[in-house]
N, C-alpha and C. Protein backbone atom coordinates (compact mmCIF):
# COMPACT_ATOMS: atom_id res chain seq x y z
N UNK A 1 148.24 53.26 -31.71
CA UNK A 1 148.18 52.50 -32.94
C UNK A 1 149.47 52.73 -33.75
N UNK A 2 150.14 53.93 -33.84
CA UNK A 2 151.32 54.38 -34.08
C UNK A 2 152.42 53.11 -33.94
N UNK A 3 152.01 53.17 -32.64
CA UNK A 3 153.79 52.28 -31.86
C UNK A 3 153.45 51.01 -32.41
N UNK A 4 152.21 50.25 -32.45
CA UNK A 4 151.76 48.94 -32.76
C UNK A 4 152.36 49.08 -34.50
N UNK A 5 152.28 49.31 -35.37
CA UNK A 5 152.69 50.04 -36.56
C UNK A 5 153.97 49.93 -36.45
N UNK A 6 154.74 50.58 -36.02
CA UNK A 6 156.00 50.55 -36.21
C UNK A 6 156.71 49.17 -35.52
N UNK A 7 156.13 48.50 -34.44
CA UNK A 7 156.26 47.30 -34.45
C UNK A 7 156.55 45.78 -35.34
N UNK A 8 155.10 46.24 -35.43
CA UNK A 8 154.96 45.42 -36.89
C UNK A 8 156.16 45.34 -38.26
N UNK A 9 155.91 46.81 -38.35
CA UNK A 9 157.00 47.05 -39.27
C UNK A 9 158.55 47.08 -39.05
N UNK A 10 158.80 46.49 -38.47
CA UNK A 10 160.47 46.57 -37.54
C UNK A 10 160.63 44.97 -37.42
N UNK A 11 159.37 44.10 -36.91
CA UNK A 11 159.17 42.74 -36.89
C UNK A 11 159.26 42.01 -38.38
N UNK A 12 158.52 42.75 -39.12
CA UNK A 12 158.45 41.84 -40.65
C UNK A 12 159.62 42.27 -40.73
N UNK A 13 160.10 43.41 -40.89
CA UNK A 13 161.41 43.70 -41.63
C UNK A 13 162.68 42.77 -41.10
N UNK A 14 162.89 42.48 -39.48
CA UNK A 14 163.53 41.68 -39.32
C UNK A 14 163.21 40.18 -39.93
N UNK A 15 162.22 39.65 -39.62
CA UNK A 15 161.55 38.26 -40.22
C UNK A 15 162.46 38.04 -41.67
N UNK A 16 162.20 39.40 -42.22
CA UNK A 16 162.50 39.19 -44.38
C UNK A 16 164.08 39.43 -44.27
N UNK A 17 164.67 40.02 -43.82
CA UNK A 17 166.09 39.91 -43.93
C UNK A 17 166.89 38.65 -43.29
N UNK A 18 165.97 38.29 -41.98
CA UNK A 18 166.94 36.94 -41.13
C UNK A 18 166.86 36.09 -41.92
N UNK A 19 165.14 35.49 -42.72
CA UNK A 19 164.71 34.92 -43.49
C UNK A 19 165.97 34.51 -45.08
N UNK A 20 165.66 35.39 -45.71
CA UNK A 20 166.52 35.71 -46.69
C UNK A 20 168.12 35.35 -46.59
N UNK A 21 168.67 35.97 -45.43
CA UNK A 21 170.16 35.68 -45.56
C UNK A 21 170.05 34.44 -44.93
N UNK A 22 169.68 34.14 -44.02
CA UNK A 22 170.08 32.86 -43.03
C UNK A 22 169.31 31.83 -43.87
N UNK A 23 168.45 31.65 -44.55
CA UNK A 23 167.83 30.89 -45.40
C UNK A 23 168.69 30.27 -46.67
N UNK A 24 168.85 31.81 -47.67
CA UNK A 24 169.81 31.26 -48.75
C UNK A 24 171.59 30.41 -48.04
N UNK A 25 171.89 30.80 -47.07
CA UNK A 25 173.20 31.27 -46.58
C UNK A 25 173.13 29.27 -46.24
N UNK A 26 171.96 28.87 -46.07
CA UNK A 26 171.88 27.18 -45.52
C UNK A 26 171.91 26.61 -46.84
N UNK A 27 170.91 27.15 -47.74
CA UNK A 27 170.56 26.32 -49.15
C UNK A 27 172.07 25.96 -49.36
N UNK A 28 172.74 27.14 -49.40
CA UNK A 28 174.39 27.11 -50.29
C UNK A 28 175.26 26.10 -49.31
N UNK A 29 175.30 26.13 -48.26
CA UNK A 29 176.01 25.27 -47.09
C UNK A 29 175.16 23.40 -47.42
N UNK A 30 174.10 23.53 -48.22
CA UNK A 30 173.53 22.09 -48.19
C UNK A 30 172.55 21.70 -46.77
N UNK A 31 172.23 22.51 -46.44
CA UNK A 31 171.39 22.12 -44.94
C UNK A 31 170.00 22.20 -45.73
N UNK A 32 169.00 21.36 -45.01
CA UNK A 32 168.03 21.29 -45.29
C UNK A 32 166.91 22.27 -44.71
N UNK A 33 167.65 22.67 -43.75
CA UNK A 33 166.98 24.11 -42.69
C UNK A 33 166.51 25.17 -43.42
N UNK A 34 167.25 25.08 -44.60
CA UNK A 34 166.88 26.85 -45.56
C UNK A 34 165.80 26.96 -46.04
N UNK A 35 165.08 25.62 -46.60
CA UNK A 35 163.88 25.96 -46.65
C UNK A 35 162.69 26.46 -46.04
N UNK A 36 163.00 26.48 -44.28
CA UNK A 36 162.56 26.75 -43.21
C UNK A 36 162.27 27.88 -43.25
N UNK A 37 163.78 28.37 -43.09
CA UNK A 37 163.95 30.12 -43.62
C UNK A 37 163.43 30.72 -44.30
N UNK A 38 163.48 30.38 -45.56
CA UNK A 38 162.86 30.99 -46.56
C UNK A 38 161.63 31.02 -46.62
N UNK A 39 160.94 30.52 -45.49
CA UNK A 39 158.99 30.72 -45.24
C UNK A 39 158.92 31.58 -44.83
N UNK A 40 159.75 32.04 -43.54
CA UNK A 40 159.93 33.36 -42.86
C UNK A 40 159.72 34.28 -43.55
N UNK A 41 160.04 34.66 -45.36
CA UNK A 41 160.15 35.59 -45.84
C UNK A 41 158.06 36.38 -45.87
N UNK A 42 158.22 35.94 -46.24
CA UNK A 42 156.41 35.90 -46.55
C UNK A 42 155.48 36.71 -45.51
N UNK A 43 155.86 36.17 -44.36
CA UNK A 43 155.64 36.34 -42.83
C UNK A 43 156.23 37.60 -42.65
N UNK A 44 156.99 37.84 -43.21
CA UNK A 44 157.92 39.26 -42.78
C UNK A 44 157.09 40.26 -43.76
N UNK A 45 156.57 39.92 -44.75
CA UNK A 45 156.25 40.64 -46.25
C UNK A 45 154.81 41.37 -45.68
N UNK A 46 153.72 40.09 -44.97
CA UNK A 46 152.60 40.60 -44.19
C UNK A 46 153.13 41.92 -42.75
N UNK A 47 154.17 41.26 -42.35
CA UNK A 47 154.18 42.09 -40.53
C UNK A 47 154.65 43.38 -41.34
N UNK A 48 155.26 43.58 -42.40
CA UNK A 48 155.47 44.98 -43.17
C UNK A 48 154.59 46.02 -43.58
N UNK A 49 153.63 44.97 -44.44
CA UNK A 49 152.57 45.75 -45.02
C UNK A 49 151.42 45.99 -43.93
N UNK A 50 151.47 45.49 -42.81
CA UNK A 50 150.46 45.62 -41.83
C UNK A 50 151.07 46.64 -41.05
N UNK A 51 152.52 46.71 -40.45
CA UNK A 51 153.07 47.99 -39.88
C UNK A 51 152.59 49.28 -40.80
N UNK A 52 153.09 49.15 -41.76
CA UNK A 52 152.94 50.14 -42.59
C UNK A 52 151.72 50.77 -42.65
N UNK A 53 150.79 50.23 -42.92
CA UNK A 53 149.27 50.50 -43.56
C UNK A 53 148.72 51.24 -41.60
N UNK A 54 149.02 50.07 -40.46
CA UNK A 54 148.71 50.73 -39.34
C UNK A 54 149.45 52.24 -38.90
N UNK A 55 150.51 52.61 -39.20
CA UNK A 55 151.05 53.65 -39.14
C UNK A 55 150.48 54.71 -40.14
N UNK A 56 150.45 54.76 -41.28
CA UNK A 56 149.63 55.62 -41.70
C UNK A 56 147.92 55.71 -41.50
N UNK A 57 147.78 54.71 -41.13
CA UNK A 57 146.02 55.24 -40.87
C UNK A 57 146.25 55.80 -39.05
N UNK A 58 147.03 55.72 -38.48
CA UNK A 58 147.06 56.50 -37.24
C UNK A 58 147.26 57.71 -37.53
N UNK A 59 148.01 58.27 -38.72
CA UNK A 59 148.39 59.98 -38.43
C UNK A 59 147.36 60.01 -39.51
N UNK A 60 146.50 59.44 -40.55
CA UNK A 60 144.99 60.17 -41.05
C UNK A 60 144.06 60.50 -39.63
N UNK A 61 143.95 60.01 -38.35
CA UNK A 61 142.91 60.54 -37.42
C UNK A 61 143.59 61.50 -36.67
């Protein structure tokens, strides 16, 4: 449950940063794609708080 955890949390975290830069980085260029991106963020915000929360309830058992 550990490794699944840190998964997660390595996954959102990528999701919210690709999200974020490659998202704003289109808005400013005028592409219509950034808004795309910027959904990603959200998605990354859950795979975080779900890594997270699964990693610590593995080292409470």
């Amino acid at each position: 449950m550990h490794k699944l955890g840190v998964i997660f949390t390595l996954l959102g975290l990528a999701l919210s940063v690709a999200g974020l830069i490659v998202g704003f980085w289109e808005m400013v260029n005028g592409a219509e794609e950034g808004e795309a991106w910027l959904m990603l963020v959200p998605f990354g915000f859950v795979g975080l708080l779900l890594g997270v929360t699964l990693t610590q309830l593995s080292r409470k058992q």
